[in-house]
C-alpha atoms as a PDB file:
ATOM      1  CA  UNK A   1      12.992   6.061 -92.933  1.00  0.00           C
ATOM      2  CA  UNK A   2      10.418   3.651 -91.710  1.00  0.00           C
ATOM      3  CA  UNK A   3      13.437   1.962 -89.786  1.00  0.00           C
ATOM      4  CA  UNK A   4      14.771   5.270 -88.146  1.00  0.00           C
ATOM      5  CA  UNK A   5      10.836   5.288 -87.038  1.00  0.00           C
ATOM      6  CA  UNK A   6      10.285   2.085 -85.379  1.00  0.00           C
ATOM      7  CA  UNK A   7      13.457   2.566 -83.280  1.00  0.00           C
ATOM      8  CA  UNK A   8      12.386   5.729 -82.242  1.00  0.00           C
ATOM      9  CA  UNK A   9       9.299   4.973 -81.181  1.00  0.00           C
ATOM     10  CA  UNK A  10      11.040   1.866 -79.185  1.00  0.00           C
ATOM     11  CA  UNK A  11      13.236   4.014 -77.625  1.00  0.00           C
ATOM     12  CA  UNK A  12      10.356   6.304 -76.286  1.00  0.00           C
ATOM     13  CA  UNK A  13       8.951   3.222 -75.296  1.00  0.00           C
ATOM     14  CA  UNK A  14      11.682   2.224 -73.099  1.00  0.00           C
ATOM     15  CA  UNK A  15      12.326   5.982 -71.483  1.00  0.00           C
ATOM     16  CA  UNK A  16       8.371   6.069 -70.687  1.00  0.00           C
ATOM     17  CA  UNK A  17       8.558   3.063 -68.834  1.00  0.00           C
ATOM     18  CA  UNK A  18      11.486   3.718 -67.265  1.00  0.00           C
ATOM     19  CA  UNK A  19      10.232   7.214 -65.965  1.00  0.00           C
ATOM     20  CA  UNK A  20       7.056   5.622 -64.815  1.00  0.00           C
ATOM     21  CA  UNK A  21       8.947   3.017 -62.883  1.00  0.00           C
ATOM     22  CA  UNK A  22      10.985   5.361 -61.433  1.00  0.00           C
ATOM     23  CA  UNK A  23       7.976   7.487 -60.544  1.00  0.00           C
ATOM     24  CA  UNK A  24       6.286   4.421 -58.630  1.00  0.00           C
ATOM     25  CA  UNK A  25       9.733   2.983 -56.675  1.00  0.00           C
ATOM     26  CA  UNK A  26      11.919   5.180 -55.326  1.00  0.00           C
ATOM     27  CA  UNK A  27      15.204   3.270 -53.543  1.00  0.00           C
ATOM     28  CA  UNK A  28      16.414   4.327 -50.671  1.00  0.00           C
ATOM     29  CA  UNK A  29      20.399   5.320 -50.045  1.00  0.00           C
ATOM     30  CA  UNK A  30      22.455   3.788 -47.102  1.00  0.00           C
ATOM     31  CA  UNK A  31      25.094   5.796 -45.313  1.00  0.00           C
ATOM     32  CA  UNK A  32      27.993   4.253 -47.560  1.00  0.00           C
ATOM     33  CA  UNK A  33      25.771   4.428 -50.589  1.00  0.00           C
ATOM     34  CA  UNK A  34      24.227   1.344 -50.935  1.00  0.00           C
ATOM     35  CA  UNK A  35      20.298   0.876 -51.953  1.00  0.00           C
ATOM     36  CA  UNK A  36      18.516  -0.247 -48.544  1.00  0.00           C
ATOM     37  CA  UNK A  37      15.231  -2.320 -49.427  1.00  0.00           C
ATOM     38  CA  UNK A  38      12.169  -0.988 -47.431  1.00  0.00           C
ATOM     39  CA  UNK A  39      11.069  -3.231 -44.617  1.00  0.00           C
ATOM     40  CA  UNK A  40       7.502  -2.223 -43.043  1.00  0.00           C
ATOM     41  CA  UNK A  41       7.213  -1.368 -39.457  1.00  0.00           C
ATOM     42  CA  UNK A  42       6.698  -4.092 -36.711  1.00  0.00           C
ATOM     43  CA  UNK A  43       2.750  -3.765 -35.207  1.00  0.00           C
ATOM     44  CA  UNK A  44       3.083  -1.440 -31.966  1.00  0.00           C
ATOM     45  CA  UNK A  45       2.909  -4.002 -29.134  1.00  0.00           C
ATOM     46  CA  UNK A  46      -0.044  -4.052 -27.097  1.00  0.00           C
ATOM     47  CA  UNK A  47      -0.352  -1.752 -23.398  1.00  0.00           C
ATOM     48  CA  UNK A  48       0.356  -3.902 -20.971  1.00  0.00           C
ATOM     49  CA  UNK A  49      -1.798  -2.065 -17.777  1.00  0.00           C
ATOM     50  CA  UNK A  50       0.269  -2.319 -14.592  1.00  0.00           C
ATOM     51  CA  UNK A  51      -2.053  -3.154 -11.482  1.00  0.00           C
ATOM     52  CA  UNK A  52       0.621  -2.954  -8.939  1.00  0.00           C
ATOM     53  CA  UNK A  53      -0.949   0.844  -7.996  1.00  0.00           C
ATOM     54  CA  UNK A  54      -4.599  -0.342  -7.977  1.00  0.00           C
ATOM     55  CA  UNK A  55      -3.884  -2.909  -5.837  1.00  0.00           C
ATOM     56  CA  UNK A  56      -2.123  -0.813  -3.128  1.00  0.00           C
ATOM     57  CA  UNK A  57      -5.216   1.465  -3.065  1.00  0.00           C
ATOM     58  CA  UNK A  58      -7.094  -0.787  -2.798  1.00  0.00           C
ATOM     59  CA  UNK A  59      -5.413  -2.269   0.186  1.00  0.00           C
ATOM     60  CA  UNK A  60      -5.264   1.256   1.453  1.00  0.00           C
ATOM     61  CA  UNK A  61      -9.223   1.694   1.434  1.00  0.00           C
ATOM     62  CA  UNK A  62      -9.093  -2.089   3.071  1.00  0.00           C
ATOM     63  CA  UNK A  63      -7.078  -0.379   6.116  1.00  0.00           C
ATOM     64  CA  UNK A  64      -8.366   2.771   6.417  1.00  0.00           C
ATOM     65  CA  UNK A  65     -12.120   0.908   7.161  1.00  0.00           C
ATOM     66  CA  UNK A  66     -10.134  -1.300   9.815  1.00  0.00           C
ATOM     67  CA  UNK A  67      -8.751   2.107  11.369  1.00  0.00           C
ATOM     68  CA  UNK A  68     -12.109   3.994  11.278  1.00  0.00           C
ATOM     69  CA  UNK A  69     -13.665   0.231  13.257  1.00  0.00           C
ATOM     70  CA  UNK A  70     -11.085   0.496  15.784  1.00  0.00           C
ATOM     71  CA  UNK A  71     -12.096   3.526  16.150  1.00  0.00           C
ATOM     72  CA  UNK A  72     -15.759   3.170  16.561  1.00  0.00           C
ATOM     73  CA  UNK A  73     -15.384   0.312  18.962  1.00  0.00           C
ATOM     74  CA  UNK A  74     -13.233   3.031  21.382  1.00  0.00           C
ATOM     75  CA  UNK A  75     -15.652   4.948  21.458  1.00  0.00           C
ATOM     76  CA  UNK A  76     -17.910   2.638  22.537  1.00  0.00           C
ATOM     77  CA  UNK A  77     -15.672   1.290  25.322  1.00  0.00           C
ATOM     78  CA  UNK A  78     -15.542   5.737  26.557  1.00  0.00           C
ATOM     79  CA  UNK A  79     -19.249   5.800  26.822  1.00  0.00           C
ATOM     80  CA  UNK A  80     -20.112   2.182  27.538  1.00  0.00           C
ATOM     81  CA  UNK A  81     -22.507   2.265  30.847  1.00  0.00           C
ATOM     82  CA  UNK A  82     -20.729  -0.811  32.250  1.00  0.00           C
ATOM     83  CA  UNK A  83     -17.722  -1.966  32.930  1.00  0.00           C
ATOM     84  CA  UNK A  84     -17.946  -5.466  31.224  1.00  0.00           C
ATOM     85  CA  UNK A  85     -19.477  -3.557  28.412  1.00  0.00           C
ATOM     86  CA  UNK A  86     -16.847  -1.211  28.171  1.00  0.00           C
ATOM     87  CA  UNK A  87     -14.100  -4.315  27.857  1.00  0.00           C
ATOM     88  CA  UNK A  88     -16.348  -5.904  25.520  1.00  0.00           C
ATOM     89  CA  UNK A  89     -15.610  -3.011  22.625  1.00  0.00           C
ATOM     90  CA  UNK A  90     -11.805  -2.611  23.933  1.00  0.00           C
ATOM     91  CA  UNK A  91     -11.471  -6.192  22.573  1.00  0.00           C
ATOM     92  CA  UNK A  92     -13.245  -5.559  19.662  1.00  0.00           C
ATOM     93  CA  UNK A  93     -11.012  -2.693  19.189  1.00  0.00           C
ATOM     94  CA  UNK A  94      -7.959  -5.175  19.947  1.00  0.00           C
ATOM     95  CA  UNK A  95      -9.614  -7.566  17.311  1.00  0.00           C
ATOM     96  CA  UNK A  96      -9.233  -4.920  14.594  1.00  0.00           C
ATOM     97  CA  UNK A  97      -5.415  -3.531  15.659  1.00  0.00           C
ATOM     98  CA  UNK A  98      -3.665  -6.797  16.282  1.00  0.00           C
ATOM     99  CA  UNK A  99      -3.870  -9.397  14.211  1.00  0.00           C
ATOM    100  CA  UNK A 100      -4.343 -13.122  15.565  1.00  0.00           C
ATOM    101  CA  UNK A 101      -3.817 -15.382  12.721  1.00  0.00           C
ATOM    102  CA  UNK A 102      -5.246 -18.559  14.868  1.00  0.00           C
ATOM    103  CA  UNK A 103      -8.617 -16.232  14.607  1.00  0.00           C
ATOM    104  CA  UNK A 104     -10.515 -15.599  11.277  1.00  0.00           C
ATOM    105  CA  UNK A 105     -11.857 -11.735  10.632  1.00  0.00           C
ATOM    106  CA  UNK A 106     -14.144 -10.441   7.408  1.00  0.00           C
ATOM    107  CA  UNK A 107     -11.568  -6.955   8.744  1.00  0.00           C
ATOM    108  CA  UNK A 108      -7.503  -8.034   8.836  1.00  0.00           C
ATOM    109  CA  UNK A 109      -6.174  -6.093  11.488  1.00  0.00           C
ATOM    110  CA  UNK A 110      -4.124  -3.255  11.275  1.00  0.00           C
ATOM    111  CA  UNK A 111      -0.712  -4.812  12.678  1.00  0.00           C
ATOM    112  CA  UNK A 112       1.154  -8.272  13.131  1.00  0.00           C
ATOM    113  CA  UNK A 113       1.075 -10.155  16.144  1.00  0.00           C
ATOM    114  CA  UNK A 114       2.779 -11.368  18.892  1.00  0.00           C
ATOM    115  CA  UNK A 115       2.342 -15.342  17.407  1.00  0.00           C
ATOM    116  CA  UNK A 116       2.956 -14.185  14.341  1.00  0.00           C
ATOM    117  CA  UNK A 117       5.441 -16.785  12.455  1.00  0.00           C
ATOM    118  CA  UNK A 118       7.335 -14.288   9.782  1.00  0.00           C
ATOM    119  CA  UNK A 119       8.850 -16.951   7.885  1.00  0.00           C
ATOM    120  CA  UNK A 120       5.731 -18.452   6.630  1.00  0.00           C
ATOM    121  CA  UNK A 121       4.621 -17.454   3.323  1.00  0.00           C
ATOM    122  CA  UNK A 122       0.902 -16.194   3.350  1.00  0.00           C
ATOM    123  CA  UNK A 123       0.322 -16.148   6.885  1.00  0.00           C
ATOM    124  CA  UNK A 124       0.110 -12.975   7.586  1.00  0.00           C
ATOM    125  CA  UNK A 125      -3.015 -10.882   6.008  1.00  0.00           C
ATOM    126  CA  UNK A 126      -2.753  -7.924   8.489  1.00  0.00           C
ATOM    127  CA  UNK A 127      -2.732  -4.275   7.098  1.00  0.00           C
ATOM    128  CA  UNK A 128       0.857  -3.118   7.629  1.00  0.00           C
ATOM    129  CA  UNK A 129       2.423  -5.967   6.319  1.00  0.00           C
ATOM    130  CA  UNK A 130       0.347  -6.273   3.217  1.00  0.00           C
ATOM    131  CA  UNK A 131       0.561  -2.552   2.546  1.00  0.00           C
ATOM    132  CA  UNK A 132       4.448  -2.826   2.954  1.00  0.00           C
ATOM    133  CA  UNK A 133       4.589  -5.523   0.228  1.00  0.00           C
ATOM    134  CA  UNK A 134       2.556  -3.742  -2.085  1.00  0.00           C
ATOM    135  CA  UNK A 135       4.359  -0.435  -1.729  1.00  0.00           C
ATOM    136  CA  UNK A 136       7.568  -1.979  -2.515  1.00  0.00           C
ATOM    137  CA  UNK A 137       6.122  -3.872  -5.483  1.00  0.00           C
ATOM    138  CA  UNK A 138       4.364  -0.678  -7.104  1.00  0.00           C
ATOM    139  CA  UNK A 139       7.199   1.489  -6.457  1.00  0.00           C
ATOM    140  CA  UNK A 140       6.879   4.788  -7.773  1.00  0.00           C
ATOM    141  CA  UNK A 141       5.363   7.663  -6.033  1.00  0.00           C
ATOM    142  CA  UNK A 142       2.458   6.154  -4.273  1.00  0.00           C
ATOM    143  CA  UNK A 143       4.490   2.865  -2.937  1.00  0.00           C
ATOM    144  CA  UNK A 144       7.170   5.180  -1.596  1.00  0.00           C
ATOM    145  CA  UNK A 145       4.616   7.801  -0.251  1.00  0.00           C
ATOM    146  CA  UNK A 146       2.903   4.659   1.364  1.00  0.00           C
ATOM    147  CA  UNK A 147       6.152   3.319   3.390  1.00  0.00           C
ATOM    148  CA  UNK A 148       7.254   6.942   4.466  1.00  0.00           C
ATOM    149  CA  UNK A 149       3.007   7.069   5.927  1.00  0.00           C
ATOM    150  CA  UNK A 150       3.519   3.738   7.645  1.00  0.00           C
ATOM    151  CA  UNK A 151       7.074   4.428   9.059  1.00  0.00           C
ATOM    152  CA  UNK A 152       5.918   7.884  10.446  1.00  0.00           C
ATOM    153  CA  UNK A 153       3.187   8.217  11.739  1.00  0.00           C
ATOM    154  CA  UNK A 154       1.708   5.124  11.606  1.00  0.00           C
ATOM    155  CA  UNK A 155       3.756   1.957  13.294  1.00  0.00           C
ATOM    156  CA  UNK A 156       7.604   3.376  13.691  1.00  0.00           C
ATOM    157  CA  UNK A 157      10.178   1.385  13.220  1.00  0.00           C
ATOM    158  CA  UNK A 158       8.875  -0.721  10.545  1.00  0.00           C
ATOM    159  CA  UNK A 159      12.019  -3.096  10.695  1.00  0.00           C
ATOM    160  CA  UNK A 160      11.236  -4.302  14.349  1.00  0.00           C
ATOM    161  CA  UNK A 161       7.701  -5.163  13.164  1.00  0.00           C
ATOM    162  CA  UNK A 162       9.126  -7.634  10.186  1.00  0.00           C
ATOM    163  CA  UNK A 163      12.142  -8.831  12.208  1.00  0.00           C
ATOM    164  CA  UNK A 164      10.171  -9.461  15.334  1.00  0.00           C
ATOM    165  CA  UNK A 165       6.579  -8.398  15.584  1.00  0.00           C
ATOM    166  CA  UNK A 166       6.569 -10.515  19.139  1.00  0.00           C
ATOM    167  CA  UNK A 167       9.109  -8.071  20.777  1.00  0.00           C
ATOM    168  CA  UNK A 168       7.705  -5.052  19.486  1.00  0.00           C
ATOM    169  CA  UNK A 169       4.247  -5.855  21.163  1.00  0.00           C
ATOM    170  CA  UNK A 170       6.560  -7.098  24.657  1.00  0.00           C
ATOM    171  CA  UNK A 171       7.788  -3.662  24.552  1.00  0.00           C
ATOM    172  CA  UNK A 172       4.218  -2.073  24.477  1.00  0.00           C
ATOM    173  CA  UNK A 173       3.103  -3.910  27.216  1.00  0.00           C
ATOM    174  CA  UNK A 174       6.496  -3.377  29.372  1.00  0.00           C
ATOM    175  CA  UNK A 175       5.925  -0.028  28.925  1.00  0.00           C
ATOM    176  CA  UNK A 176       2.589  -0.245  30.899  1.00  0.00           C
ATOM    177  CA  UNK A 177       2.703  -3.007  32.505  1.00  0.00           C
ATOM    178  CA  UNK A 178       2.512  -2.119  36.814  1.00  0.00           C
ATOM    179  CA  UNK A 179       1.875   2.043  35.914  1.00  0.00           C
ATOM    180  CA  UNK A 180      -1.629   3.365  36.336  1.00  0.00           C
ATOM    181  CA  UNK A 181      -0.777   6.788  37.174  1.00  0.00           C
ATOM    182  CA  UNK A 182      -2.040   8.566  34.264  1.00  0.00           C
ATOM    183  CA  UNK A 183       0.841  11.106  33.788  1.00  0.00           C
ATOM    184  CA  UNK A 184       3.100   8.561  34.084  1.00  0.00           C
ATOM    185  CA  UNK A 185       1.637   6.300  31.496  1.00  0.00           C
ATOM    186  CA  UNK A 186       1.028   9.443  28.999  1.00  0.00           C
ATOM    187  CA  UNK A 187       4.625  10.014  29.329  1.00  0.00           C
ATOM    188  CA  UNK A 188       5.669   6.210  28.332  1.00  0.00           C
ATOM    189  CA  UNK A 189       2.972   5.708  25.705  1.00  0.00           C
ATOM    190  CA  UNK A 190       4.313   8.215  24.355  1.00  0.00           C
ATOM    191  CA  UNK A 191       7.863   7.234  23.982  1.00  0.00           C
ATOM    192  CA  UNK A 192       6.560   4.301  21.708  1.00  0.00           C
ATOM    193  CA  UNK A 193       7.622   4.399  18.136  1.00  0.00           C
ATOM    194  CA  UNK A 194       3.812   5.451  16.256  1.00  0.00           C
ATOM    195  CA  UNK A 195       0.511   6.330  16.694  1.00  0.00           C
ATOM    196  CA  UNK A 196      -0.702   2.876  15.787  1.00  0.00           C
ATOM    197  CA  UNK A 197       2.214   1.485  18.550  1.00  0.00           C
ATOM    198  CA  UNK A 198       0.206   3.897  20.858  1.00  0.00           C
ATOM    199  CA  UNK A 199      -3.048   3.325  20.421  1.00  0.00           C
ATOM    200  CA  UNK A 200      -2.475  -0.715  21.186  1.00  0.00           C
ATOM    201  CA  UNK A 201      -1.241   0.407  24.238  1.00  0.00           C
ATOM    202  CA  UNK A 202      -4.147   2.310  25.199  1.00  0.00           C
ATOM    203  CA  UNK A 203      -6.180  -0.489  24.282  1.00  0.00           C
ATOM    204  CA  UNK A 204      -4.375  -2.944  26.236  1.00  0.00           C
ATOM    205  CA  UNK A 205      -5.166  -0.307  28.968  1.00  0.00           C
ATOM    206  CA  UNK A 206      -8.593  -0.298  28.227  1.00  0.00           C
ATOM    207  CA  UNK A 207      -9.032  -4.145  28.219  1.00  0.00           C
ATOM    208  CA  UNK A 208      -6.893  -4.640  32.049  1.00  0.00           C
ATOM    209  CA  UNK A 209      -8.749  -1.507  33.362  1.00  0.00           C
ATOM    210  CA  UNK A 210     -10.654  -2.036  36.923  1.00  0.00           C
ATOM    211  CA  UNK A 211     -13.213   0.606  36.852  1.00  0.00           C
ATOM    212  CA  UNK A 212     -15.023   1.574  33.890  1.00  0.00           C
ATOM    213  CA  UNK A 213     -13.636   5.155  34.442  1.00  0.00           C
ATOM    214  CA  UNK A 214     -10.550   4.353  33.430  1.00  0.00           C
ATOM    215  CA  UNK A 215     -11.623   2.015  30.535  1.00  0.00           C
ATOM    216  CA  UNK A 216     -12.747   5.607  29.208  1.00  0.00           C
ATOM    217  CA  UNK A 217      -9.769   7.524  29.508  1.00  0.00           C
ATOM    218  CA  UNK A 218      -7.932   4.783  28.190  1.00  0.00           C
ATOM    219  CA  UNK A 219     -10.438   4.506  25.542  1.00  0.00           C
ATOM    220  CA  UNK A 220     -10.211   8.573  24.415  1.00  0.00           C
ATOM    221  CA  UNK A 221      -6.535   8.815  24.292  1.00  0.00           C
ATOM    222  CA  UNK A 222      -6.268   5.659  21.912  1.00  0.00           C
ATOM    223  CA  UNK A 223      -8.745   7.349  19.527  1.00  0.00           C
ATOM    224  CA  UNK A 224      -6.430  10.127  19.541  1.00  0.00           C
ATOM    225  CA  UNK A 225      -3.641   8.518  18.176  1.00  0.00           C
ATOM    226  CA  UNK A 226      -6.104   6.184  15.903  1.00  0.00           C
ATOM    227  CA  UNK A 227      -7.177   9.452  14.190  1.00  0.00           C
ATOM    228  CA  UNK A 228      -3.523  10.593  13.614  1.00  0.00           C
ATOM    229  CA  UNK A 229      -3.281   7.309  11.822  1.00  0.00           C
ATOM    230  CA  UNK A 230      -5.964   8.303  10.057  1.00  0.00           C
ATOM    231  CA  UNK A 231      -5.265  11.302   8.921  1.00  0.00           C
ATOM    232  CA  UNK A 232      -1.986   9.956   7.610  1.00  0.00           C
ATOM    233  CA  UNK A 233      -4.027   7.491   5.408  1.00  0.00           C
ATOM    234  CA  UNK A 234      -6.139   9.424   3.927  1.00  0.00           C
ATOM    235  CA  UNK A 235      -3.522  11.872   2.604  1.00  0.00           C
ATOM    236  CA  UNK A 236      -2.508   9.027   0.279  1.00  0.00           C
ATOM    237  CA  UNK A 237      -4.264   8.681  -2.855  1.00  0.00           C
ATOM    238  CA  UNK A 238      -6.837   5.431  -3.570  1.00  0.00           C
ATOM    239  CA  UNK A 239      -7.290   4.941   0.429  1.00  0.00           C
ATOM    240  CA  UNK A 240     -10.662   7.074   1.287  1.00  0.00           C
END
């Protein structure tokens, strides 16, 4: 009898055990059956913060204050008292739309120049072609919304400013170059490819100009297309 009890309670023993091990350790069941072993879930790998975005708005900002100069110095050169004064803040204008890399500005200027050498990495610091390179690296909404803003209205054809900045700028001044009837040269200005493309004209206008009279018409219509570009700027996000 004592024999039947010491099994018995080993038996007990055992099923206790087992239930308690059982309790603790639960296997899992593959698809075909098998007992999977539980592996613990890799650490969720750090944000990595893209700054492709803050770095176009910035550059945006960086413009728009080298638009609103241009801007100011026009409207010096409309209500300048002398002539040589009123030239003075045309080139100053000039200074802040077309960018002279021989020359060095606190402002880069809004677009390439004529002596502009495209196939030399980091010389070029001007507005449209850093904002182009920035839009296409950030992608996404803003970089796109950037490129349509400086195709139209900004510059135009933004292929003949990368290809050849020098014959876009010959084609400005061709187009006003021995013209000083002012219909005439509202009509031509006009058939330039952007309001930034128009507004160098006028200033190029405004610097050649004779009397200071016309230094100030000149002066006014290239704030007019200045503002358009603007306008356009500030609708994109990051550039106020």
């Amino acid at each position: 009898m004592s024999r039947f009890l010491g099994t018995h309670a080993t038996v007990c023993a055992l099923a206790v055990m087992v239930t308690a091990l059982a309790a603790c350790t639960e296997p899992t069941l593959s698809a075909d059956g098998g007992v999977e072993e539980d592996i613990e879930a890799p650490p969720a790998p750090e944000d990595v913060v893209d700054t492709t975005d803050d770095a176009l708005a910035e550059q945006l900002s960086v413009t728009r204050h080298t638009v609103a100069s241009a801007i100011e110095q026009l409207g010096r050169a409309a209500e300048a008292d002398t002539l040589p004064a009123a030239r003075t803040a045309a080139e100053e204008a000039l200074a802040l739309l077309l960018d002279d890399p021989a020359t060095s500005s606190s402002t880069p200027a809004l677009l390439p120049s004529e002596s502009a050498e495209r196939d030399v990495a980091g010389g070029q610091d001007d507005g449209l072609t850093t904002l182009l390179t920035l839009a296409r690296d950030a992608g996404g909404s803003l970089g796109g919304q950037t490129i349509e803003v400086l195709r139209d209205p900004i510059a135009g054809d933004l292929g003949a400013w990368e290809r050849d900045a020098a014959g876009v700028i010959d084609g400005v001044r061709g187009a006003i170059t021995g013209n000083r009837d002012l219909d005439d040269l509202e009509e031509e200005v006009r058939e330039l490819p952007g309001d930034a493309t128009r507004a160098l004209a006028w200033t190029l206008l405004a610097i050649d100009a004779n009397d200071r009279d016309a230094v100030a018409a000149y002066a006014e219509r290239g704030v007019v297309h200045l503002d358009f570009v603007l306008t356009a700027l500030d609708q994109l996000p990051g550039a106020a």
